[in-house]
N, C-alpha and C. Protein backbone atom coordinates (compact mmCIF):
# COMPACT_ATOMS: atom_id res chain seq x y z
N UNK A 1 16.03 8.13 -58.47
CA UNK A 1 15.72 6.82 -57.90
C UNK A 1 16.40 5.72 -58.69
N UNK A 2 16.85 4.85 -57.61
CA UNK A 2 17.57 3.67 -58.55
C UNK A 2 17.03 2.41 -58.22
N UNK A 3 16.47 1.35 -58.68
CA UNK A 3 15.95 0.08 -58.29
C UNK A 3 17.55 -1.16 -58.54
N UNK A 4 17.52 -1.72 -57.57
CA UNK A 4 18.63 -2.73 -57.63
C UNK A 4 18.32 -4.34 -57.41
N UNK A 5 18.80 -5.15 -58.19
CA UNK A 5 18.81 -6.41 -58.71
C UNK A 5 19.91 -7.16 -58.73
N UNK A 6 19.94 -7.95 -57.09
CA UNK A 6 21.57 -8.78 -57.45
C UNK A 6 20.91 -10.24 -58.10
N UNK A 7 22.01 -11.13 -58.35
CA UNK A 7 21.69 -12.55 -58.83
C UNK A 7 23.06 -13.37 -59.05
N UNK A 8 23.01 -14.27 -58.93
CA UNK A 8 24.31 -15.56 -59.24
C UNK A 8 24.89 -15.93 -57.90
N UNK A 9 23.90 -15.58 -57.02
CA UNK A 9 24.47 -16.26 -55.69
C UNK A 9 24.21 -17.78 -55.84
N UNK A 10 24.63 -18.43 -54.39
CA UNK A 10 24.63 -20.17 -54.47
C UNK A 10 25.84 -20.53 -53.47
N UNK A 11 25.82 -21.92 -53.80
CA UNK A 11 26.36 -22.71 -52.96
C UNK A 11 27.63 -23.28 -53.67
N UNK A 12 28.65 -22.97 -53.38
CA UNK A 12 30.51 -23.44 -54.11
C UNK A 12 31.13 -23.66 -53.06
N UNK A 13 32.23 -24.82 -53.21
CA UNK A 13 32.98 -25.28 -52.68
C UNK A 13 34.22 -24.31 -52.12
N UNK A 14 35.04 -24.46 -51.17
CA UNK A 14 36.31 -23.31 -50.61
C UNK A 14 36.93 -23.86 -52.13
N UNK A 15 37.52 -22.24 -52.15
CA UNK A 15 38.74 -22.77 -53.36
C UNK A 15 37.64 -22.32 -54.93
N UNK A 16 36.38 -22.61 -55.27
CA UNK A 16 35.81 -22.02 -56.42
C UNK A 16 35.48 -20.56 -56.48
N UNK A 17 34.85 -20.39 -57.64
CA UNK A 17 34.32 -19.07 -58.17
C UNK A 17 33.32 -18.97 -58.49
N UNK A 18 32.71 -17.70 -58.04
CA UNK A 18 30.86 -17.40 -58.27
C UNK A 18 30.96 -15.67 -59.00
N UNK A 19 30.22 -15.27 -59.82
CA UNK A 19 30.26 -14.66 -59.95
C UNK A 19 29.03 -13.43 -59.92
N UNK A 20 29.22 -12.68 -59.20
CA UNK A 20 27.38 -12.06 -59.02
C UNK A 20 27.06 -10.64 -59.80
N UNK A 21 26.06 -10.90 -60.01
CA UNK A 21 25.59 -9.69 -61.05
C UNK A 21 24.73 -8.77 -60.16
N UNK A 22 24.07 -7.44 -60.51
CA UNK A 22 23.46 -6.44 -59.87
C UNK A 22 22.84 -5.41 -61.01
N UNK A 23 21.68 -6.04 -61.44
CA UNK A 23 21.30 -4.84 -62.62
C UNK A 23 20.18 -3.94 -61.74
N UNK A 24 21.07 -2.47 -62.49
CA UNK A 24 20.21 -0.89 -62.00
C UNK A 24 19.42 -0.61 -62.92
N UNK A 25 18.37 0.13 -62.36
CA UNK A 25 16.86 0.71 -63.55
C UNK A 25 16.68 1.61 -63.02
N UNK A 26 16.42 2.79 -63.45
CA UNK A 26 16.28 3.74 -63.29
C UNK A 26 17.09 5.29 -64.37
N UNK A 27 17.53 6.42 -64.07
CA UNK A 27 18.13 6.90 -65.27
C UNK A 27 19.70 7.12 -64.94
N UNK A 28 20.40 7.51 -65.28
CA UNK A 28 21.73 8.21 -65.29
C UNK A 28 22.90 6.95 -64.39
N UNK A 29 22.46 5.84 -64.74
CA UNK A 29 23.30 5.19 -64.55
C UNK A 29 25.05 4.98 -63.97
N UNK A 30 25.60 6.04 -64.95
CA UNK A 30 26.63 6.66 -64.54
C UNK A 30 27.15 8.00 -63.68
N UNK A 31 25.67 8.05 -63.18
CA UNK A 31 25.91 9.25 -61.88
C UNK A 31 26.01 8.44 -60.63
N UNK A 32 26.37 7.69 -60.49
CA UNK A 32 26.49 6.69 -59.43
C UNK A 32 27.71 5.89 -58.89
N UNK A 33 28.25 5.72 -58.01
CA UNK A 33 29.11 4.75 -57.30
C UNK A 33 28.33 3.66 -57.02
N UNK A 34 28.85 2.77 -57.30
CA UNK A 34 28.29 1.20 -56.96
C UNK A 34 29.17 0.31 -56.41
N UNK A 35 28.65 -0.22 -55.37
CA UNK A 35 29.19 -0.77 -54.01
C UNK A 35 28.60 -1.98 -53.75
N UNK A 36 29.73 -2.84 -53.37
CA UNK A 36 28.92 -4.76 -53.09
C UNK A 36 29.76 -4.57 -50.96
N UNK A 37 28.47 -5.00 -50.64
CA UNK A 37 28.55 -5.22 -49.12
C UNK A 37 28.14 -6.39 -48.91
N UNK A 38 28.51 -7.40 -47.87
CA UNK A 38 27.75 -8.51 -47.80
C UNK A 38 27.64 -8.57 -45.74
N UNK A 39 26.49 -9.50 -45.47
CA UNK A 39 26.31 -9.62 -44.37
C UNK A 39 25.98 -10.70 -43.89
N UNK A 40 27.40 -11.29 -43.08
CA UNK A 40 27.13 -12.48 -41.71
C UNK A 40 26.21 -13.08 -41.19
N UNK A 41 25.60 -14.07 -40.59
CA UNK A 41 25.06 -14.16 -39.79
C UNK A 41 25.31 -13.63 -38.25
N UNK A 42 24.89 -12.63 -37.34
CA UNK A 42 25.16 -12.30 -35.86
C UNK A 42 26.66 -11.49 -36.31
N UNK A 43 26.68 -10.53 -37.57
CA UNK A 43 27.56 -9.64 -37.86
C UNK A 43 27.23 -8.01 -38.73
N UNK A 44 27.76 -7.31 -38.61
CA UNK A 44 26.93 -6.25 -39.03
C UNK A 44 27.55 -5.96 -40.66
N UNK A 45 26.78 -5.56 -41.42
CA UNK A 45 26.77 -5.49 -42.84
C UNK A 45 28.37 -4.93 -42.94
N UNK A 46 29.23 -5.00 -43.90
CA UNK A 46 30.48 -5.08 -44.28
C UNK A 46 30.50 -4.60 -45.65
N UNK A 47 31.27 -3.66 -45.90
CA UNK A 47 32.30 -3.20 -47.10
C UNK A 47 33.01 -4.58 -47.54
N UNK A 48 32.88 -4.90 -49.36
CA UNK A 48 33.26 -5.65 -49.97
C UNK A 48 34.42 -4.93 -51.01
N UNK A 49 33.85 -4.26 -51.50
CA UNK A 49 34.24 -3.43 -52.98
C UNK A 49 33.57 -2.49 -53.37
N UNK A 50 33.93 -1.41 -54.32
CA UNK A 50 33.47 -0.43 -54.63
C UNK A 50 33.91 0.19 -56.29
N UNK A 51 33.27 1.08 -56.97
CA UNK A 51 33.61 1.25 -58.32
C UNK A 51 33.05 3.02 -58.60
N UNK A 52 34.05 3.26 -58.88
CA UNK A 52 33.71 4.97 -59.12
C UNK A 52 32.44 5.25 -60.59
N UNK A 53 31.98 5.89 -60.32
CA UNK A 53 31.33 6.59 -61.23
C UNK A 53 31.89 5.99 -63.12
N UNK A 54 33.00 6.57 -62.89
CA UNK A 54 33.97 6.54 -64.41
C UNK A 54 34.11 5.08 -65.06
N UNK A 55 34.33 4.20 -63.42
CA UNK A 55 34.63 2.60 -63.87
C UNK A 55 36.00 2.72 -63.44
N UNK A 56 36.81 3.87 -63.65
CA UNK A 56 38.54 3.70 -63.52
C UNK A 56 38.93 3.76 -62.07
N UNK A 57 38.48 3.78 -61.15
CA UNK A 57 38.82 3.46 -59.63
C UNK A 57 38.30 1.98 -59.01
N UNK A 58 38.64 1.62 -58.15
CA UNK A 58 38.10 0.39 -57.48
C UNK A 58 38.76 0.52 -56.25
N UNK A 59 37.89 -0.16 -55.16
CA UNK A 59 38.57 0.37 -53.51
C UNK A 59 38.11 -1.28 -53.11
N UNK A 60 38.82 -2.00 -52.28
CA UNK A 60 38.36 -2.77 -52.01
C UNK A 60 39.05 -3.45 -50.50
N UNK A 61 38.12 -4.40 -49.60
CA UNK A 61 38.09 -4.37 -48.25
C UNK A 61 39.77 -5.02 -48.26
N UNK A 62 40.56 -5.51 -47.59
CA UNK A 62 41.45 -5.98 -47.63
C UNK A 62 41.25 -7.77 -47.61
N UNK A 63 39.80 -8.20 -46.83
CA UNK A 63 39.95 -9.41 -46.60
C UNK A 63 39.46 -10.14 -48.29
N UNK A 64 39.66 -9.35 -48.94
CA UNK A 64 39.00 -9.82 -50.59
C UNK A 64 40.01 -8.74 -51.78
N UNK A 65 40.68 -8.83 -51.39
CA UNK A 65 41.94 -8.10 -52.07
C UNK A 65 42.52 -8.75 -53.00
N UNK A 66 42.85 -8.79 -54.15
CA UNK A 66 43.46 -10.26 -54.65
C UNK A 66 43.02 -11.63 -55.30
N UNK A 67 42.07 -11.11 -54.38
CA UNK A 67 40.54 -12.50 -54.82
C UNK A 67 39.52 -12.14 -55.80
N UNK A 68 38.62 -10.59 -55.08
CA UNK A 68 37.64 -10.49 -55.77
C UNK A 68 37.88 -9.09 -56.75
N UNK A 69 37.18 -9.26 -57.52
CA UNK A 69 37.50 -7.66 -58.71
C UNK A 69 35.42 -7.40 -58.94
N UNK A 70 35.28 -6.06 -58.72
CA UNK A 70 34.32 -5.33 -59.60
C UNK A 70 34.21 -4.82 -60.76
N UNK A 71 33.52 -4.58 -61.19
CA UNK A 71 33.40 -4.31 -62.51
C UNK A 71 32.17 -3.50 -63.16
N UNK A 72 31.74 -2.98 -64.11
CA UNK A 72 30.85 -2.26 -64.49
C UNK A 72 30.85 -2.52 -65.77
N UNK A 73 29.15 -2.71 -66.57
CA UNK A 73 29.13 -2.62 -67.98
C UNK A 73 28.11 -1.65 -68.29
N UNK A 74 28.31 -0.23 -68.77
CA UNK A 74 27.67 0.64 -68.75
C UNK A 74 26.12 0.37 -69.74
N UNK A 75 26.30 0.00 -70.84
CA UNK A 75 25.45 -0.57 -71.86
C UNK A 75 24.48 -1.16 -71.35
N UNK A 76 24.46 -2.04 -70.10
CA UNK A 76 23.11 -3.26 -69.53
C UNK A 76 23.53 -2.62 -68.33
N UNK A 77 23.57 -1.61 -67.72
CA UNK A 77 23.24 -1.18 -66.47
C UNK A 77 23.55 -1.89 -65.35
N UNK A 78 24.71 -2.77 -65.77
CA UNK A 78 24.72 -3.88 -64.74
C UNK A 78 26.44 -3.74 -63.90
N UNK A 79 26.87 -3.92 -62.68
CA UNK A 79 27.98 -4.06 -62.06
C UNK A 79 27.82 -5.78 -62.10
N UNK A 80 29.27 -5.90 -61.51
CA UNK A 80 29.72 -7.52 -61.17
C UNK A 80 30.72 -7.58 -60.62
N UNK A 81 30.41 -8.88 -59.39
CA UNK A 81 31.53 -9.00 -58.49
C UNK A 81 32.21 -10.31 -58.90
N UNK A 82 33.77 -10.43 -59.43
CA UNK A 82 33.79 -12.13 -59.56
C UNK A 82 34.64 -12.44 -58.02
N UNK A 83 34.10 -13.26 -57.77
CA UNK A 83 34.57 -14.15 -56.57
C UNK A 83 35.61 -14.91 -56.91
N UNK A 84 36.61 -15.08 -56.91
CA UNK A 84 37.72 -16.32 -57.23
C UNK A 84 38.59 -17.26 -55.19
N UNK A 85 38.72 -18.02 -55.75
CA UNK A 85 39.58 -18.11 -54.20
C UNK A 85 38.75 -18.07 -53.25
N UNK A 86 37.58 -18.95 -53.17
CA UNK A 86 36.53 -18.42 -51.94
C UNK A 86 36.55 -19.25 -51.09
N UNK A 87 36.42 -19.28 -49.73
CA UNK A 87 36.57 -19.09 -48.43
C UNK A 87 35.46 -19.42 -47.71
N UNK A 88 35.09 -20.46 -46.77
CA UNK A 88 34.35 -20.05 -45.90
C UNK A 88 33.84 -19.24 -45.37
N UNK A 89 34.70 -18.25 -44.90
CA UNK A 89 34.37 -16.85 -43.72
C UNK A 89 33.92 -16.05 -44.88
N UNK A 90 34.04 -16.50 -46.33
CA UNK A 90 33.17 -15.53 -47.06
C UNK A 90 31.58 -15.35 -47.32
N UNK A 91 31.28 -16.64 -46.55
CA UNK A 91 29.60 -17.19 -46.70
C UNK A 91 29.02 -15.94 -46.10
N UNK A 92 28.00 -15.48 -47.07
CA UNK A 92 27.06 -14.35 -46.28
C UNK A 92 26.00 -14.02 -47.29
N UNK A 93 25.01 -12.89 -47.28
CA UNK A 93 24.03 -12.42 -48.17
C UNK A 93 24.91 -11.32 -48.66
N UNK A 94 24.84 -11.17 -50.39
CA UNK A 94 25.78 -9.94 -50.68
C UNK A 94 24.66 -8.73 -51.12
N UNK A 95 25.29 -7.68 -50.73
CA UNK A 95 23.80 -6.56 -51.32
C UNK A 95 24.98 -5.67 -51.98
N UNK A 96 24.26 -5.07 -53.06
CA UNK A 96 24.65 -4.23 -54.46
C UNK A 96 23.98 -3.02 -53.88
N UNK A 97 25.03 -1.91 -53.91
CA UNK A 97 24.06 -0.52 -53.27
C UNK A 97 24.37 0.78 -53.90
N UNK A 98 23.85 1.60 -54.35
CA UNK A 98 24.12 2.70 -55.44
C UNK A 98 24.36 4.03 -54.38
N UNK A 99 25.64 4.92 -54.64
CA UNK A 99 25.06 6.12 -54.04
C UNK A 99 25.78 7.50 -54.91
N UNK A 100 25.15 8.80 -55.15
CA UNK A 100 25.15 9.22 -55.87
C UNK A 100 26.83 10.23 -55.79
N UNK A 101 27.41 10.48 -56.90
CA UNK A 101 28.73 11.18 -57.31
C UNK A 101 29.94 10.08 -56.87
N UNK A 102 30.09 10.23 -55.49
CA UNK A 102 31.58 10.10 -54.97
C UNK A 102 31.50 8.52 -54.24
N UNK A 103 32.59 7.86 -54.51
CA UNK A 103 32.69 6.50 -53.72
C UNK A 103 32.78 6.57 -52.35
N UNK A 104 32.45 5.63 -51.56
CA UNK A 104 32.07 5.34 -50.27
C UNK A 104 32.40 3.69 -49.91
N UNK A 105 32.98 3.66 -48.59
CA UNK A 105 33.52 2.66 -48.35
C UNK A 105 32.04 1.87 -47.15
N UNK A 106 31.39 3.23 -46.67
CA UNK A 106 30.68 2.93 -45.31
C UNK A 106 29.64 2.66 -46.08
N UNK A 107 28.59 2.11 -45.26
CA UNK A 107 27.39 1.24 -45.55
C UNK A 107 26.21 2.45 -45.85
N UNK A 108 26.42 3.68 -44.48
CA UNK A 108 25.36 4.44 -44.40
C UNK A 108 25.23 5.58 -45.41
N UNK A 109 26.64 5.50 -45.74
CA UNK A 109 26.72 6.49 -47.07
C UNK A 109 25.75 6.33 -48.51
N UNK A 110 25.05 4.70 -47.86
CA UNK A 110 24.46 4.55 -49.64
C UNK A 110 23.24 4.66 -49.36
N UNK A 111 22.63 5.65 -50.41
CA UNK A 111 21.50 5.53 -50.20
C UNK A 111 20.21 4.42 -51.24
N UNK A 112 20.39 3.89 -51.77
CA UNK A 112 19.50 2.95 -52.71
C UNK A 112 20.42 1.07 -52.28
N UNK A 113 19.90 0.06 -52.39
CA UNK A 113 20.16 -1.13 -52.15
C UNK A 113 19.25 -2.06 -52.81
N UNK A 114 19.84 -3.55 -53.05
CA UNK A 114 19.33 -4.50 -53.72
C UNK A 114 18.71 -5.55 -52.02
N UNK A 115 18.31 -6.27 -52.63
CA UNK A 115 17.60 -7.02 -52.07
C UNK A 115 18.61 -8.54 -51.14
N UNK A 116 19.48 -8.56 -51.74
CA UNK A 116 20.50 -9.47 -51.64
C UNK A 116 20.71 -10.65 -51.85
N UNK A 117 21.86 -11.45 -52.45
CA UNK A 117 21.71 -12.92 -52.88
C UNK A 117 22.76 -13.38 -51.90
N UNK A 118 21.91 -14.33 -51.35
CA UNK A 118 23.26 -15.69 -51.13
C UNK A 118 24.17 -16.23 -51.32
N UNK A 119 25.50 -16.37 -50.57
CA UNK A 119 26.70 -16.71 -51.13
C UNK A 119 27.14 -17.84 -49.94
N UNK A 120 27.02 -19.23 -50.37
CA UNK A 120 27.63 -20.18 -49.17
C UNK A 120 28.75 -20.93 -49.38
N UNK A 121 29.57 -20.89 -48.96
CA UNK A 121 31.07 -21.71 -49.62
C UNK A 121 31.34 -22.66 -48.42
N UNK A 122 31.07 -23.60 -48.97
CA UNK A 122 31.68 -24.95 -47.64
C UNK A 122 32.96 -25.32 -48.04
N UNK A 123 33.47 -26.25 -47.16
CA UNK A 123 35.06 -25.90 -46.55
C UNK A 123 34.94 -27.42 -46.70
C-alpha cells in the first residue's frame, strides 16, 4: 500500500514556474513507478510524465516536453514535477500516482493516487 500527497499547486501567470511535490508513505518506495497526470475541466484525466523505478528513465506526454522534467528524491520519499514555460491549456488538477515495477504511460495502469492539487495559469 502506498498513501500519496501532492502540494505546490496555485495560481501563475503564462510564461512562469510552479513546482509540485508528491510525498509517498508507505514501504519500498523504490518498488514503484511514479507518474504525474493532470485533469481538465469536461476532459478525461491525461498522461503528464513518468519516472522509472531506478530514477534513470523519464517518458513524457509531448504537449510538456521541453517544459516540464520529473524527478525523484529517494531519501524523503518524495517525486517532483517542475513546471517551467506554462501555458494556459496547462490549467488543470494534477494527481501523483504510484504503480508497482514497470512504467506506464495509461492512467488505468496505476493502481494507488494522490488526491490532487491545482494548477491555474492565466494568460
Amino acid at each position: 500500500q502506498v498513501q500519496l500527497v501532492e502540494s505546490g499547486g496555485g495560481l501563475v501567470q503564462a510564461g512562469g514556474s510552479l513546482r509540485l511535490s508528491c510525498v509517498a508513505s508507505g514501504r519500498n518506495f523504490d518498488a514503484y513507478a511514479m507518474g504525474w497526470f493532470r485533469q481538465a475541466p469536461g476532459k478525461e484525466r491525461e498522461f503528464v510524465a513518468v519516472i522509472t523505478r531506478s530514477g534513470k528513465n523519464t517518458t513524457y506526454a509531448d504537449s510538456v516536453k521541453d517544459r516540464f522534467t520529473i524527478s525523484r528524491e529517494y531519501a524523503k520519499n518524495m517525486i517532483y514535477l517542475q513546471m517551467n514555460s506554462l501555458r494556459p491549456e496547462d490549467t488543470a488538477v494534477y494527481y501523483c500516482a504510484a504503480r508497482a515495477l514497470v512504467a506506464a504511460s495509461r492512467a488505468e495502469a496505476y493502481a494507488y493516487w494522490g488526491q490532487g492539487t491545482q494548477v491555474t495559469v492565466s494568460s
